[in-house]
N, C-alpha and C. Protein backbone atom coordinates (compact mmCIF):
# COMPACT_ATOMS: atom_id res chain seq x y z
N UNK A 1 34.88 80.26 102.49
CA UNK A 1 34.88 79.08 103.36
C UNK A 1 33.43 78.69 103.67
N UNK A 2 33.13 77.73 103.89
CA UNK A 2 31.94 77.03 103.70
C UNK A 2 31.31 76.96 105.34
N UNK A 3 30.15 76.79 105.56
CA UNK A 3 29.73 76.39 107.01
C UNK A 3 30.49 75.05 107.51
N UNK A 4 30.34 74.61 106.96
CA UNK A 4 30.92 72.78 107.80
C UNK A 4 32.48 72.96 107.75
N UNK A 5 32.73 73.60 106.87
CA UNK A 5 34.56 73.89 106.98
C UNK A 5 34.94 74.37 108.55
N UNK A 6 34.11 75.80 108.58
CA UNK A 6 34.19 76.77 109.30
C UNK A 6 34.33 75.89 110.70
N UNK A 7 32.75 75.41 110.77
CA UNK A 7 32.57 74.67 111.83
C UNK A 7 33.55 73.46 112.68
N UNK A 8 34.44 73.11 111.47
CA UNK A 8 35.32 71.79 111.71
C UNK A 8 36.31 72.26 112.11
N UNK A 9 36.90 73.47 111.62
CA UNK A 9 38.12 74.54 111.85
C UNK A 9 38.17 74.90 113.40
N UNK A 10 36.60 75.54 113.70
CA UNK A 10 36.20 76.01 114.99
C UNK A 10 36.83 74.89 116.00
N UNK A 11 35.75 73.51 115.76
CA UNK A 11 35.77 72.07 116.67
C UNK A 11 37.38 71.73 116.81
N UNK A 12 38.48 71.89 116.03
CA UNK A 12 39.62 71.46 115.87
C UNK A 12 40.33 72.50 117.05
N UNK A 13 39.82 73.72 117.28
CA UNK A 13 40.74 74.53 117.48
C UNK A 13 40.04 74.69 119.19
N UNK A 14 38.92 74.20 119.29
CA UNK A 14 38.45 73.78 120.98
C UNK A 14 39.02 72.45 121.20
N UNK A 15 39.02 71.59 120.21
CA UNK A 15 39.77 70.38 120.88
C UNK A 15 41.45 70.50 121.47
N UNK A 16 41.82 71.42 119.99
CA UNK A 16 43.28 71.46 120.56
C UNK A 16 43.35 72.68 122.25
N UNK A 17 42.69 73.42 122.62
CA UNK A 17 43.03 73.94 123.83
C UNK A 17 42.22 73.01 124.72
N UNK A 18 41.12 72.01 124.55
CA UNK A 18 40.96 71.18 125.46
C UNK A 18 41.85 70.36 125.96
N UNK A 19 42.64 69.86 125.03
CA UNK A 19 43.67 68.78 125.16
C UNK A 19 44.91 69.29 126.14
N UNK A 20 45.28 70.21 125.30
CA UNK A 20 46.54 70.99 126.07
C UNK A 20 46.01 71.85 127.57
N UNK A 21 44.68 71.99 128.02
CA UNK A 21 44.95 72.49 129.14
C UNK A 21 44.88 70.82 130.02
N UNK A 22 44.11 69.55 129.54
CA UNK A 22 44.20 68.51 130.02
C UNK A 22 45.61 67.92 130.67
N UNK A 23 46.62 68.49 129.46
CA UNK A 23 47.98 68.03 129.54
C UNK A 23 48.81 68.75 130.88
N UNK A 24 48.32 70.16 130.97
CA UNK A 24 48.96 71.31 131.53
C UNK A 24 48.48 71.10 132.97
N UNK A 25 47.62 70.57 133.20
CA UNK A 25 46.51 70.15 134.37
C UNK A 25 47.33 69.19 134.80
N UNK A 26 47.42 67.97 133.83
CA UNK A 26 48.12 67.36 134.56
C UNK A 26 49.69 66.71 134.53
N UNK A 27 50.40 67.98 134.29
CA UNK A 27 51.45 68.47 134.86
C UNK A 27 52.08 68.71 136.29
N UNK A 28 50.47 70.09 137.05
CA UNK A 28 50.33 70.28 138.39
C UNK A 28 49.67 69.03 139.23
N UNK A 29 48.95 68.26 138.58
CA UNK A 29 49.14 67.49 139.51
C UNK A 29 49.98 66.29 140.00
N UNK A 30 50.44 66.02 138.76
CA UNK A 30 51.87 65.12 139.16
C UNK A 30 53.14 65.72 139.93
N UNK A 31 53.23 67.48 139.87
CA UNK A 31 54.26 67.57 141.06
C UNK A 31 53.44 67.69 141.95
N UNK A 32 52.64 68.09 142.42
CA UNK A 32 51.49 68.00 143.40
C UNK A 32 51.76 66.89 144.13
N UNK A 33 51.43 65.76 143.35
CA UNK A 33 51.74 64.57 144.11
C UNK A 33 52.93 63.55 144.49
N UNK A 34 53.63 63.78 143.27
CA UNK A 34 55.05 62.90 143.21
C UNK A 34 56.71 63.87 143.07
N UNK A 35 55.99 65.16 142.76
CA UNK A 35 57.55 66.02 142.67
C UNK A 35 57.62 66.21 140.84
N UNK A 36 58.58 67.20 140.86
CA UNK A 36 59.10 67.04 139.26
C UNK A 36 59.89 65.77 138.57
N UNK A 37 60.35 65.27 139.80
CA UNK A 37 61.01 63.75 139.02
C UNK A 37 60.21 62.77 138.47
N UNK A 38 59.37 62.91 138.92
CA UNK A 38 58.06 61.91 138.89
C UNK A 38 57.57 62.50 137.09
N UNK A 39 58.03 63.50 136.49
CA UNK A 39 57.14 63.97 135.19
C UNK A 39 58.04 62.85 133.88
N UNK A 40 56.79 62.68 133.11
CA UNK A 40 57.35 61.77 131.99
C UNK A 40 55.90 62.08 131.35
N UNK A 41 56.50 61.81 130.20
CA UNK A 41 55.62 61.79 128.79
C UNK A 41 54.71 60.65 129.07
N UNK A 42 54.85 59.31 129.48
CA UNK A 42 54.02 58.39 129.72
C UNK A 42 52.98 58.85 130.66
N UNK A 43 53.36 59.31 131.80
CA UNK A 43 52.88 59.44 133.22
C UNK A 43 51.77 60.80 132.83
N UNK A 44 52.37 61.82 132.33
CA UNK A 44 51.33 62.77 131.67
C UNK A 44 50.81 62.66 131.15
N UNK A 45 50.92 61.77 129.79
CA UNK A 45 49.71 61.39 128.98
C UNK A 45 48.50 60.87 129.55
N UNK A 46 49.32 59.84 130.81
CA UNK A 46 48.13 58.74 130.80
C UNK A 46 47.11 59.62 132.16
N UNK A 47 47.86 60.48 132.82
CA UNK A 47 46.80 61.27 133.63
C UNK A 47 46.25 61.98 133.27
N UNK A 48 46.19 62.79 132.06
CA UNK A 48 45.96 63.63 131.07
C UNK A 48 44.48 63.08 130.12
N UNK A 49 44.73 61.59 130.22
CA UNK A 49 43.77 60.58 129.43
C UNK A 49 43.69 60.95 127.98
N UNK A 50 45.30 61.28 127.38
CA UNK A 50 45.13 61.64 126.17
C UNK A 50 46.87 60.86 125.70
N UNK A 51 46.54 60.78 124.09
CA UNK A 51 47.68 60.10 123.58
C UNK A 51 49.11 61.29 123.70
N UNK A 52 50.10 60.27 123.96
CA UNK A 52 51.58 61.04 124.69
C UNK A 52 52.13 61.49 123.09
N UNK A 53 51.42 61.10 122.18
CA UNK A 53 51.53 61.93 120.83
C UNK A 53 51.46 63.46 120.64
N UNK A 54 50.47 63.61 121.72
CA UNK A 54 50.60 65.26 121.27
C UNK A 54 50.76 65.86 122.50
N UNK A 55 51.32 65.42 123.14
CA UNK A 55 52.94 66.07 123.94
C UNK A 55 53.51 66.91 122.98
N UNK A 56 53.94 65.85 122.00
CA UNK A 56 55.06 66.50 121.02
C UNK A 56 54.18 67.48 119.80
N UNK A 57 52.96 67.19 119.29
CA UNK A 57 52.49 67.85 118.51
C UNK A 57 52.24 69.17 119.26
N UNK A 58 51.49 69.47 119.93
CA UNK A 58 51.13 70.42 120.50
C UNK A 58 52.25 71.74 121.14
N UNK A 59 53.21 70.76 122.31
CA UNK A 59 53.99 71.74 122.43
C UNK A 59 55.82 71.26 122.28
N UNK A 60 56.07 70.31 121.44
CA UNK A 60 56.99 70.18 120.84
C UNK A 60 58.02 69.27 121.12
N UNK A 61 57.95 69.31 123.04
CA UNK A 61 58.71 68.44 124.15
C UNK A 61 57.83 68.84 125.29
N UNK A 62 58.84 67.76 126.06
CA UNK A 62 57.80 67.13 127.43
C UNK A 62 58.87 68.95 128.08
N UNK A 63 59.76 69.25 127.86
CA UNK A 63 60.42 70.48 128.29
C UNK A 63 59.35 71.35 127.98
N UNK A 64 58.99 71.59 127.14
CA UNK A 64 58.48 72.83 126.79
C UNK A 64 57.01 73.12 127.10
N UNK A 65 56.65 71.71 127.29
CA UNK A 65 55.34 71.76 128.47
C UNK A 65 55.50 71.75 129.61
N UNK A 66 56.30 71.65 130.17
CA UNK A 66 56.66 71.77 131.53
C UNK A 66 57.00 73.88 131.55
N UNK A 67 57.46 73.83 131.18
CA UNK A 67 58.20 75.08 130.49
C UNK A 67 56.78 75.88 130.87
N UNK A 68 55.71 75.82 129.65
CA UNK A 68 54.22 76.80 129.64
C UNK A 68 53.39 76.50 131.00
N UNK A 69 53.56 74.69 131.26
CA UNK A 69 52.88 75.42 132.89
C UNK A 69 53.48 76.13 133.99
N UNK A 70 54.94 76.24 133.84
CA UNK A 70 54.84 76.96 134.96
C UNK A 70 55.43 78.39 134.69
N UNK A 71 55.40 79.02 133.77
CA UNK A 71 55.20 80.16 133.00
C UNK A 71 53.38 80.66 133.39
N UNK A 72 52.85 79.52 133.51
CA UNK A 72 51.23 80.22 134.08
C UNK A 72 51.39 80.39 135.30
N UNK A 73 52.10 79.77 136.36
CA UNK A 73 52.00 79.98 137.56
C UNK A 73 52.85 80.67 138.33
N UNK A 74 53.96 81.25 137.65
CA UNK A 74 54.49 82.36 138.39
C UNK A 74 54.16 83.97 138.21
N UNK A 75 53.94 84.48 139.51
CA UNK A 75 52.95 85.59 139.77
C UNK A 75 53.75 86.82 139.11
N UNK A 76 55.22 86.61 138.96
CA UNK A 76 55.81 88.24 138.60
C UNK A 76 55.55 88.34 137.48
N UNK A 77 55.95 86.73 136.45
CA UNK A 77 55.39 87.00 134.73
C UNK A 77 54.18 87.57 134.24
N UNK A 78 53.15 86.84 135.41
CA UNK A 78 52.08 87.36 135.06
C UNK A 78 51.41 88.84 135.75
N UNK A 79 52.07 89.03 136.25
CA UNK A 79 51.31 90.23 136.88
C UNK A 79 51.21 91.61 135.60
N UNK A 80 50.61 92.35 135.58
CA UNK A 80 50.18 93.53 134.38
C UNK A 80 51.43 94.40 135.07
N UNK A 81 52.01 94.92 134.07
CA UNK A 81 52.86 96.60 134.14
C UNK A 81 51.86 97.40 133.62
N UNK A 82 51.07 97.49 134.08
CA UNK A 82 50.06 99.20 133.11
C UNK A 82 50.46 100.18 134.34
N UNK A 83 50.44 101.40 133.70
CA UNK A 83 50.94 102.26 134.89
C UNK A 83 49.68 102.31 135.61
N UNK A 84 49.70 103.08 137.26
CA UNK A 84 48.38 103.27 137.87
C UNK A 84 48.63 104.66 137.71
N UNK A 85 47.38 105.44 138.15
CA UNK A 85 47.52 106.57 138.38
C UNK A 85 48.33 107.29 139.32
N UNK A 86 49.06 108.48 139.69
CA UNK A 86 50.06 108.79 139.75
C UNK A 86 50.29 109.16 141.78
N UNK A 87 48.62 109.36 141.71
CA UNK A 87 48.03 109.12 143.20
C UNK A 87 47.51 108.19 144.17
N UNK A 88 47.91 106.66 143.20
CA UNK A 88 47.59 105.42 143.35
C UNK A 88 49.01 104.46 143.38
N UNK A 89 50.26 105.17 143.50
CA UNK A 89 50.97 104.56 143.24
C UNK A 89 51.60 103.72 144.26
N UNK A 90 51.34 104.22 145.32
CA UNK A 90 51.47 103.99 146.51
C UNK A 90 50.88 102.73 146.80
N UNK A 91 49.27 102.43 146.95
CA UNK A 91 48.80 101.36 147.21
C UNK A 91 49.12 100.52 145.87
N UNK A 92 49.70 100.45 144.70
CA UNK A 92 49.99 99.67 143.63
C UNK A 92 50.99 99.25 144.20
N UNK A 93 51.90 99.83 144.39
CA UNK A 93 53.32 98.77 144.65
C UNK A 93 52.68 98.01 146.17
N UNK A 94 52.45 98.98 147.46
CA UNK A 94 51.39 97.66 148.35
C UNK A 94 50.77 96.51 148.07
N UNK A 95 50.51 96.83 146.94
CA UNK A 95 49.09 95.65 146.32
C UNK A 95 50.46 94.52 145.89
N UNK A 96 51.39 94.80 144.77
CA UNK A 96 51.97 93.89 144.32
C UNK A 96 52.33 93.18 145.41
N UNK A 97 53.23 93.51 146.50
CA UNK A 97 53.90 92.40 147.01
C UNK A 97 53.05 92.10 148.02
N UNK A 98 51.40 92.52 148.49
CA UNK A 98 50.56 91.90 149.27
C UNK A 98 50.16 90.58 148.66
N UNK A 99 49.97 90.92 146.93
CA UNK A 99 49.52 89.62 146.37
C UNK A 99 50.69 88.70 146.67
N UNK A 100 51.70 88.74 146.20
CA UNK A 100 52.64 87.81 146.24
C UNK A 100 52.89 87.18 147.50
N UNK A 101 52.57 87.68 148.19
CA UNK A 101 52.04 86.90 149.90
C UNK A 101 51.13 85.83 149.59
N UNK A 102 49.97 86.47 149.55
CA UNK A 102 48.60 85.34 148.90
C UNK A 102 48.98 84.47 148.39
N UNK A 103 49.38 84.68 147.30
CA UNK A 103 49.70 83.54 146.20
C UNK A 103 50.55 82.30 146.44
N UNK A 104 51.72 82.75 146.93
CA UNK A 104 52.49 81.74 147.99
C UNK A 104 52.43 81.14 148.70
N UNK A 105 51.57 82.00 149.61
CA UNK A 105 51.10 81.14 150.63
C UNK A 105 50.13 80.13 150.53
N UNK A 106 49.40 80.71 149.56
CA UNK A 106 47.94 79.86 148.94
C UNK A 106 48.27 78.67 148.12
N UNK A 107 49.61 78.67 147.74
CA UNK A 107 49.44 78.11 146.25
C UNK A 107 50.79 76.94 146.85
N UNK A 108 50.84 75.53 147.44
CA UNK A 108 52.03 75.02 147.72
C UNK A 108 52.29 74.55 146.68
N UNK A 109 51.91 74.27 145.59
CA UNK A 109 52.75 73.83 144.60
C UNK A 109 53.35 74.57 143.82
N UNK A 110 53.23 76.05 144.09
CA UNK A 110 54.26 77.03 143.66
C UNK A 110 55.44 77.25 144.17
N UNK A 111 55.25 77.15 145.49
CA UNK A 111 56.25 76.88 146.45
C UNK A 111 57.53 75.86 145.84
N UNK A 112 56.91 74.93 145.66
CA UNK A 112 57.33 73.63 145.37
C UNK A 112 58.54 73.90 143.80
N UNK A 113 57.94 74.52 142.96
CA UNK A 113 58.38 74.97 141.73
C UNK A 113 59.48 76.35 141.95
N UNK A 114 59.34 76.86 142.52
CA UNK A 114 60.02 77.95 143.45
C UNK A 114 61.64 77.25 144.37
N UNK A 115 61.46 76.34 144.50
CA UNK A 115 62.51 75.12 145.63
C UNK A 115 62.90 74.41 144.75
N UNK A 116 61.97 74.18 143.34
CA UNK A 116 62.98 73.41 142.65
C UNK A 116 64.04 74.15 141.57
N UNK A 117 63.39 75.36 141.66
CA UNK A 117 63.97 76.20 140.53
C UNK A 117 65.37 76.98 141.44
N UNK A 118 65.63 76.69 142.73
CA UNK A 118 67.03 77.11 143.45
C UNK A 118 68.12 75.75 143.20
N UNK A 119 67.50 74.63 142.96
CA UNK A 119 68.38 73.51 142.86
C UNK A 119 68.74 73.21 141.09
N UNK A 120 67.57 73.56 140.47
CA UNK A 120 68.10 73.43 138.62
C UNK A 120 68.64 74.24 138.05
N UNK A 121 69.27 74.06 136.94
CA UNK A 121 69.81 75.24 135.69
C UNK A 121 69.52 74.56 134.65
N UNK A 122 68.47 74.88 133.90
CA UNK A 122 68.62 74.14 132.90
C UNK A 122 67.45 75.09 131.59
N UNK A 123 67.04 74.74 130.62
CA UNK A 123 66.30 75.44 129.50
C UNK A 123 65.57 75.75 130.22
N UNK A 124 64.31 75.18 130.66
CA UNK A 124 62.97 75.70 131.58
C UNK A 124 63.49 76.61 132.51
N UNK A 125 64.46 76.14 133.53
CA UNK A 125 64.50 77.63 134.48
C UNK A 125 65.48 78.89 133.77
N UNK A 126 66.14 78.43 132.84
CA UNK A 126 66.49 79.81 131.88
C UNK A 126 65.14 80.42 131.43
N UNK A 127 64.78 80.19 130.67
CA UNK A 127 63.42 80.80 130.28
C UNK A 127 62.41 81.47 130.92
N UNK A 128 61.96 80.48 132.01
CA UNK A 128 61.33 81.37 133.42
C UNK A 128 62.16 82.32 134.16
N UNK A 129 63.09 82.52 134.26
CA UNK A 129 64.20 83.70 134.78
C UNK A 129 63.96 84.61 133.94
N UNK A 130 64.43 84.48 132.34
CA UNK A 130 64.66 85.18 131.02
C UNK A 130 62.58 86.38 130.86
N UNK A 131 61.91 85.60 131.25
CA UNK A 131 60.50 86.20 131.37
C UNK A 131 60.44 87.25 132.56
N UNK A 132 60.76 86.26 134.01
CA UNK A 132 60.36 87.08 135.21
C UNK A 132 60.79 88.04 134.93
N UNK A 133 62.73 88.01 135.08
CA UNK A 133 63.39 89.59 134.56
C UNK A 133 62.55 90.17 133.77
N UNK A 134 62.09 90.02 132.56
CA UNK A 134 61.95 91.36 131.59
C UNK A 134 60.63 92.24 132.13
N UNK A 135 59.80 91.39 132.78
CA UNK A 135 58.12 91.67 133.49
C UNK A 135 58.70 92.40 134.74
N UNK A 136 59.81 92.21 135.38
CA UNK A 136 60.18 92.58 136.54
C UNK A 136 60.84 94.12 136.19
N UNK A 137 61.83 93.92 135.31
CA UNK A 137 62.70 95.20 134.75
C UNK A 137 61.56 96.69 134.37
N UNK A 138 60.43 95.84 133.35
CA UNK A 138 59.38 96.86 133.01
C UNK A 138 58.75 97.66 134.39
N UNK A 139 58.44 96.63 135.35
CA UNK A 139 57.86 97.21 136.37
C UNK A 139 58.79 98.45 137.25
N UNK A 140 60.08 98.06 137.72
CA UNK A 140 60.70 98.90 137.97
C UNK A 140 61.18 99.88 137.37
N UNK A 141 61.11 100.03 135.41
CA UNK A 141 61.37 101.03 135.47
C UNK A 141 60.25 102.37 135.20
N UNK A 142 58.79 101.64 135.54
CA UNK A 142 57.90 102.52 135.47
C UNK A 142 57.65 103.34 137.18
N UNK A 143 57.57 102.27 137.99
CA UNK A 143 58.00 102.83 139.18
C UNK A 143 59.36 103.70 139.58
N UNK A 144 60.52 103.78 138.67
CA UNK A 144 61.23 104.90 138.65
C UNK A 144 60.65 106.07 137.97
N UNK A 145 60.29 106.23 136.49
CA UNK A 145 60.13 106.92 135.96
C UNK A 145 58.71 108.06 136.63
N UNK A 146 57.51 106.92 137.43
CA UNK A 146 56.50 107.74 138.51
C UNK A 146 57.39 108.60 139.51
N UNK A 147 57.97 107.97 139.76
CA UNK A 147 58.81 108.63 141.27
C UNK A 147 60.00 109.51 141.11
N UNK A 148 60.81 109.70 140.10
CA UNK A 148 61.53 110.17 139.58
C UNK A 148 62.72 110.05 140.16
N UNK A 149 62.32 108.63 140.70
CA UNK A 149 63.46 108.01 141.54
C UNK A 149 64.77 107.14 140.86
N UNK A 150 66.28 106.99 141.04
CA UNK A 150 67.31 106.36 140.14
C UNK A 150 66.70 104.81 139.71
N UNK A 151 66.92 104.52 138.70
CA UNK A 151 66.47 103.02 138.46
C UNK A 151 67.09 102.18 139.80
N UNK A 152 68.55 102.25 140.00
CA UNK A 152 68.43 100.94 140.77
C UNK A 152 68.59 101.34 142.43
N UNK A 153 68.12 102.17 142.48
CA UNK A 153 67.33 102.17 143.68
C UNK A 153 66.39 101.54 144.51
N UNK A 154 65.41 101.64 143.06
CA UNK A 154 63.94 101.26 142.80
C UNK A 154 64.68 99.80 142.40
N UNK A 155 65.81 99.29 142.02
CA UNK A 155 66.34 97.72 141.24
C UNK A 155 65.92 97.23 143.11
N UNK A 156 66.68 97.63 144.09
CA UNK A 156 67.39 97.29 144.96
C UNK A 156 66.16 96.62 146.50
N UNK A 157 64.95 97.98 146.06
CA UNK A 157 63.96 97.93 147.23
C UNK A 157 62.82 96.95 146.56
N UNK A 158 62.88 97.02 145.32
CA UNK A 158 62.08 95.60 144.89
C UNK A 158 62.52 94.26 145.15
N UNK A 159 64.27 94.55 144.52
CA UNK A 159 64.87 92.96 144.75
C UNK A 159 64.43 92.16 146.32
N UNK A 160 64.70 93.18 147.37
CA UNK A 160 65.07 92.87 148.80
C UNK A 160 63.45 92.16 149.37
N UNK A 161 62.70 93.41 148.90
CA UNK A 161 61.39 92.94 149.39
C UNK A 161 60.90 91.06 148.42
N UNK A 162 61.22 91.16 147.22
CA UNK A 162 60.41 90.02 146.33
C UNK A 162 61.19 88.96 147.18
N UNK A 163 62.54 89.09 147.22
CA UNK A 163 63.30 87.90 147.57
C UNK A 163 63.24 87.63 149.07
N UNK A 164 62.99 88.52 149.87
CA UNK A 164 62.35 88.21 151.07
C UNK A 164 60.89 87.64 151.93
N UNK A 165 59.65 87.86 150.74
CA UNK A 165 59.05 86.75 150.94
C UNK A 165 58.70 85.89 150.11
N UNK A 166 59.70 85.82 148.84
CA UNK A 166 59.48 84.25 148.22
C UNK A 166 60.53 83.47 149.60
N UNK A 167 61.51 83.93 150.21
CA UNK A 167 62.33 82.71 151.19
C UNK A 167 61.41 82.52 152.19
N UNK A 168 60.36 83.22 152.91
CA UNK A 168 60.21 83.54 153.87
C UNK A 168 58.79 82.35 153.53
N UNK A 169 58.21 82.68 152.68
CA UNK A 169 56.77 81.82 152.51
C UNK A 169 57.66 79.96 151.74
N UNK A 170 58.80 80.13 151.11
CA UNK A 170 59.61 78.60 151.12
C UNK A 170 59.66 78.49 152.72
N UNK A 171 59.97 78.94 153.61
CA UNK A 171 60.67 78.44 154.89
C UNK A 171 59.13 78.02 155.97
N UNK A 172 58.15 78.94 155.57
CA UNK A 172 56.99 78.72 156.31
C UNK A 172 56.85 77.42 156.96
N UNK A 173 56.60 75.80 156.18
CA UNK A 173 56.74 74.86 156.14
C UNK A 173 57.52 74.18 157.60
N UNK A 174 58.34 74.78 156.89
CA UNK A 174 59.75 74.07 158.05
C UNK A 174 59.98 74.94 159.36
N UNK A 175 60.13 76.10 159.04
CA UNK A 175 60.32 76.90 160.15
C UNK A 175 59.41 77.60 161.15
N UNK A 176 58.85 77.12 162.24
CA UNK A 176 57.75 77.87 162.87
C UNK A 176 57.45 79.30 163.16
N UNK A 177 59.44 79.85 163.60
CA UNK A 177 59.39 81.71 163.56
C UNK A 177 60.77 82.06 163.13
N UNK A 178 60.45 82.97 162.71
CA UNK A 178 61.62 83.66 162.39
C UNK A 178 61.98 85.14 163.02
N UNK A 179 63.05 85.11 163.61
CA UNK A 179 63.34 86.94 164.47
C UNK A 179 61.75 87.27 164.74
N UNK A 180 61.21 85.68 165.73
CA UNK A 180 60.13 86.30 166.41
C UNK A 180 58.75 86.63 165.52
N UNK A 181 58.95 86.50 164.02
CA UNK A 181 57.91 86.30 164.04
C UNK A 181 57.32 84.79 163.25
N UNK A 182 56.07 84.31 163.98
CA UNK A 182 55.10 82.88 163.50
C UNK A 182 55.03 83.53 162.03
N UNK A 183 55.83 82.12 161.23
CA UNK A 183 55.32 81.79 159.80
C UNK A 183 54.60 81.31 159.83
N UNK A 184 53.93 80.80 160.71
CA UNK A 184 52.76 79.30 160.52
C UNK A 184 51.20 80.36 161.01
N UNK A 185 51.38 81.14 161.61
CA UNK A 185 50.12 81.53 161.78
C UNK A 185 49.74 83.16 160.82
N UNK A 186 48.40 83.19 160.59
CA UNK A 186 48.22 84.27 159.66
C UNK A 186 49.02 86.12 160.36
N UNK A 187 48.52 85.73 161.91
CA UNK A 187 49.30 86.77 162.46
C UNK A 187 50.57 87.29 162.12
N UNK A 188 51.35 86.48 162.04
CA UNK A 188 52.66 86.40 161.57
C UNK A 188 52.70 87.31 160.56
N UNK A 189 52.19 86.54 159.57
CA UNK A 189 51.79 87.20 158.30
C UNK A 189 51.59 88.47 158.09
N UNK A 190 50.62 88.60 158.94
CA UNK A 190 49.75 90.59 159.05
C UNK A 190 50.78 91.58 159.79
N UNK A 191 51.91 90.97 160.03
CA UNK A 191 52.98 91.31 160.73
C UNK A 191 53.86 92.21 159.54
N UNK A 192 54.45 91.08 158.81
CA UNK A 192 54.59 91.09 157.98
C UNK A 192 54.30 92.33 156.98
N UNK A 193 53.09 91.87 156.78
CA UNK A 193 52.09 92.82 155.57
C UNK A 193 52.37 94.48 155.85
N UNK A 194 52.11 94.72 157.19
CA UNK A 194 52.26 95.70 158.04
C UNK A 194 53.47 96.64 157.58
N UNK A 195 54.62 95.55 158.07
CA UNK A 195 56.04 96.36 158.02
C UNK A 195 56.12 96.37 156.57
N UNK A 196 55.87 96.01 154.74
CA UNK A 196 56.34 96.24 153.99
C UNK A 196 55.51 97.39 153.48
N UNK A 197 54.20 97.05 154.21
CA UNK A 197 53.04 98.87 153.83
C UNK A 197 54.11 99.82 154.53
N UNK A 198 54.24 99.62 155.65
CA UNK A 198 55.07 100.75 156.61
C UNK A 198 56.13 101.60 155.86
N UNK A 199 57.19 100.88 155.34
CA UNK A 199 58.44 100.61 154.50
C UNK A 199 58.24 101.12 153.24
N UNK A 200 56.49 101.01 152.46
CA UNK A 200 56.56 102.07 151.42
C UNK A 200 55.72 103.03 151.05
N UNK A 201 55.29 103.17 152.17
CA UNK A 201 55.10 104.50 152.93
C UNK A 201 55.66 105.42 152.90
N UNK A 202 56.96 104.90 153.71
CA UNK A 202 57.89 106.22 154.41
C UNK A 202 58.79 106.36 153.05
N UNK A 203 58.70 105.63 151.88
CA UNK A 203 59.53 105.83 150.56
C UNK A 203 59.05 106.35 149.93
N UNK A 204 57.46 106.66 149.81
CA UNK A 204 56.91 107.61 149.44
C UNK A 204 56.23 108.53 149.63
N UNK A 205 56.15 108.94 150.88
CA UNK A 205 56.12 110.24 151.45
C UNK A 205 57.89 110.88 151.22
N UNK A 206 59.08 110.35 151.56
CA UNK A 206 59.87 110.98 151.04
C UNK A 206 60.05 111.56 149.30
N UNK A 207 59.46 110.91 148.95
CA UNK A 207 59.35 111.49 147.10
C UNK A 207 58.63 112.31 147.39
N UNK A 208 57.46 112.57 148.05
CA UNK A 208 56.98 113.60 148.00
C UNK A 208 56.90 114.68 148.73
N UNK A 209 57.95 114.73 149.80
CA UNK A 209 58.83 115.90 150.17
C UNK A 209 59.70 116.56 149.31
């Protein structure tokens, strides 16, 4: 292969991830601003400032770009399963669902994607389900296999905790307290943070009795 080949190959292959994160960009900001109803191939292209042609070249349908951005923005797909060390396991599972606080709270247009994904069924939220599960399943069953605890044990104290503050950081918004405690203020929060450190704590000091 020749230099100027090489070089043109290179330029082709920065344009194409320039383009597509342009597209993916502005994806978030059209629900950002108008909701998911508001998404169209026109409306993305033209905020995107690129031809609604390679919508389809790139990622095939206006679905399936919708599909990869928000496959980037949910925190369970992406979070790493590498095991921690075996004396670290403790503040690892802390850490996971401290982040998932952050992120939620930080991030309202996740929120937003989160509220819309309780009202759809359709290819995109199959797929984002079909991911979370398998990233989710791996995690729990390495946290069984550390602890030498039954899988759905470990299914049961993950489910309760994840699904308790993805509702809890959706309701923030609307709801000022809940059983006493402020969603709206960070206190609240550290409240919060508190009782799920507390909670796996005392689950693992019992493993290690």
């Amino acid at each position: 292969m020749n230099t100027d080949m090489k070089m043109n190959q290179e330029k082709s292959v920065k344009d194409r991830e320039t383009t597509e994160k342009k597209l993916l960009d502005a994806v978030g900001e059209i629900i950002n601003e108008s909701g998911l109803e508001k998404l169209g191939v026109n409306a993305i292209a033209k905020k995107a400032g690129v031809s609604k042609m390679l919508i389809y070249r790139y990622f095939g349908s206006i679905e399936e770009l919708v599909a990869q951005y928000i496959l980037k923005k949910d925190y369970w797909i992406n979070i790493s399963t590498e095991a921690p060390p075996l004396n670290e396991l403790g503040n690892f599972i802390k850490n996971m669902f401290q982040e998932q606080i952050i992120q939620m709270r930080n991030d309202k247009l996740l929120i937003r994607l989160y509220r819309w994904e309780l009202s759809s069924n359709n290819h995109i939220v199959e797929e984002l389900r079909k991911k979370r599960e398998s990233n989710g399943i791996q995690l729990v069953e390495l946290v069984s296999s550390l602890t030498n605890k039954p899988i759905n044990e470990v299914k049961v104290i993950a489910s309760l905790l994840t699904a308790s503050i993805s509702y809890l950081t959706m309701l923030e918004d609307v709801c000022p307290v809940y059983i006493g405690i402020n969603l709206q203020e960070d206190k609240g929060w550290q409240q919060i943070s508190e009782g799920i450190d507390a909670l796996i704590d005392n689950w693992i000091a019992n493993i290690e009795k």
